[in-house]
N, C-alpha and C. Protein backbone atom coordinates (compact mmCIF):
# COMPACT_ATOMS: atom_id res chain seq x y z
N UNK A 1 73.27 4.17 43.83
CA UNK A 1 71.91 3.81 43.47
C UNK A 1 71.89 2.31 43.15
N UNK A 2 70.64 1.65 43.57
CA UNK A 2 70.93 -0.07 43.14
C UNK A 2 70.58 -0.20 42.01
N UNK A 3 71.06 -1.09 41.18
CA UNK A 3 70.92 -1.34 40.02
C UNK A 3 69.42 -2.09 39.74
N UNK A 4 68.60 -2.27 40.27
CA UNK A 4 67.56 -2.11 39.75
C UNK A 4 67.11 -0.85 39.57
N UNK A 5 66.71 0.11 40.07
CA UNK A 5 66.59 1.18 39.86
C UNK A 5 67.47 2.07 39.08
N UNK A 6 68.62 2.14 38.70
CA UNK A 6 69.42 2.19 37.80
C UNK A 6 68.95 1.84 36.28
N UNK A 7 68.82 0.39 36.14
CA UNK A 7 67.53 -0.09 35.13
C UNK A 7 66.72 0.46 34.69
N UNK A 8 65.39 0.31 35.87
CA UNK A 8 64.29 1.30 35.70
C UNK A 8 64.58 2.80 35.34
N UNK A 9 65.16 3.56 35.52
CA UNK A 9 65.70 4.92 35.65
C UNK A 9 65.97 4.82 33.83
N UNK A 10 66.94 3.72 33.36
CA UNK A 10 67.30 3.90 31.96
C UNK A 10 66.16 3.67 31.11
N UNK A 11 65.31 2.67 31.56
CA UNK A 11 63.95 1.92 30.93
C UNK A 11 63.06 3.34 30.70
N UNK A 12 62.75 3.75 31.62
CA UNK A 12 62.08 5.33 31.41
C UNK A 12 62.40 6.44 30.79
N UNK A 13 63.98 6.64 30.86
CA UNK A 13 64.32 7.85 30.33
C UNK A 13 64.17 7.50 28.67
N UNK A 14 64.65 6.42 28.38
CA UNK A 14 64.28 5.67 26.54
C UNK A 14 62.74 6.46 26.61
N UNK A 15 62.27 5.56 26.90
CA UNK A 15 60.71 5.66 26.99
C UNK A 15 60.58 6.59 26.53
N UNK A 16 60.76 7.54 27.66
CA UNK A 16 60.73 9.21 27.19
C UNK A 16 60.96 9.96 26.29
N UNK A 17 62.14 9.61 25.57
CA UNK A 17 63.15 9.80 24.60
C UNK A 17 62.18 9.47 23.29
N UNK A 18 61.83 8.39 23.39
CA UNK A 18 61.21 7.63 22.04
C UNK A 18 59.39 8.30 21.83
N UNK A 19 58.93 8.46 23.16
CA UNK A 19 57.78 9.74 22.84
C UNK A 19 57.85 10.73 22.17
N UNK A 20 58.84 11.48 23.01
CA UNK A 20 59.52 12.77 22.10
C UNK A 20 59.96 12.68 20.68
N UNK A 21 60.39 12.16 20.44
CA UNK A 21 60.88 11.85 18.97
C UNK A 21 59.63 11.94 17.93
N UNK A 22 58.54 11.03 18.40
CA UNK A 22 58.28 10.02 17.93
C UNK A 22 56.69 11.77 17.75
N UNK A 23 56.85 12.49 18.69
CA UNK A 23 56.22 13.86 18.57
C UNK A 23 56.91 14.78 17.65
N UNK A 24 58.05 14.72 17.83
CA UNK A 24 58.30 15.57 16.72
C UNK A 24 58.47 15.37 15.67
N UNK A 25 58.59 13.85 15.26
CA UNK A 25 58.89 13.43 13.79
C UNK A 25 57.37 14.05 12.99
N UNK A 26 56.29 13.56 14.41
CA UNK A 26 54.69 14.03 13.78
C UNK A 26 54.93 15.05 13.50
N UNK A 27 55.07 16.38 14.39
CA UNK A 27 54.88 17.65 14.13
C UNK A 27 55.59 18.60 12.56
N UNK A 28 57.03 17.73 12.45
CA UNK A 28 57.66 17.99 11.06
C UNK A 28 57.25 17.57 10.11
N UNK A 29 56.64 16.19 9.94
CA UNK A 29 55.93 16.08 9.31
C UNK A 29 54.59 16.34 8.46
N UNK A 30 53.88 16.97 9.11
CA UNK A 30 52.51 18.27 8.80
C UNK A 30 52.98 19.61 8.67
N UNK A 31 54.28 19.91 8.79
CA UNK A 31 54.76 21.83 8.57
C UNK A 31 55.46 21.33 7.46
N UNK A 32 56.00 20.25 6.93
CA UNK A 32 56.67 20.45 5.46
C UNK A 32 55.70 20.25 4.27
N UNK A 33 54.40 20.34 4.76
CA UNK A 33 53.62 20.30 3.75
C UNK A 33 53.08 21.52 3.12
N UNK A 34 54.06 22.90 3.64
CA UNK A 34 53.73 24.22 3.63
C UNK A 34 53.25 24.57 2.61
N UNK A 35 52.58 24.86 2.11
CA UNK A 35 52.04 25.75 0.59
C UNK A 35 52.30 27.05 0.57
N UNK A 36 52.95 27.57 -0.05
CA UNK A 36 53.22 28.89 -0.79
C UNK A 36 52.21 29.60 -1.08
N UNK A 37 52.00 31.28 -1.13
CA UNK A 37 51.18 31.39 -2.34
C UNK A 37 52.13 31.85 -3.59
N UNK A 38 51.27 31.45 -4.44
CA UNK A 38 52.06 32.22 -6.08
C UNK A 38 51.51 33.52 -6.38
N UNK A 39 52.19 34.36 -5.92
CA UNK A 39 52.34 35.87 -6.19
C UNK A 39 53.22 35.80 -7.71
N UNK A 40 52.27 36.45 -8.60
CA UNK A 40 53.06 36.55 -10.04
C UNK A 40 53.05 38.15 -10.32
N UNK A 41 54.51 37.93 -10.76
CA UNK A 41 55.51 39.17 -11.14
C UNK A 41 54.54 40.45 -12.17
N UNK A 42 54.42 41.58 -11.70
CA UNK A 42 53.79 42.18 -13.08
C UNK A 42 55.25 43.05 -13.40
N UNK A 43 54.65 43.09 -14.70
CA UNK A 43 55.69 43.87 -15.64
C UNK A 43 55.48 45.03 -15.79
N UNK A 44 56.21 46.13 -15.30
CA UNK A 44 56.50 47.74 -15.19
C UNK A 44 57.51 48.55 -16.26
């Protein structure tokens, strides 16, 4: 393969790489904000 395209080929796959990431850092970021509910214990 010629090394320009070789280049390009690496230039894109980053690219790609750094979208993805850059999606899931979002997506983890809004599910660790989970809220619980508080279910309290009764006494039997």
């Amino acid at each position: 393969m010629p090394v320009y395209l070789r280049l390009y080929y690496l230039k894109r796959l980053k690219q790609q790489y750094d979208e993805e990431n850059a999606a899931y850092e979002k997506a983890t970021k809004k599910s660790s904000k989970l809220s619980r509910p508080s279910i309290k214990k009764s006494n039997r």
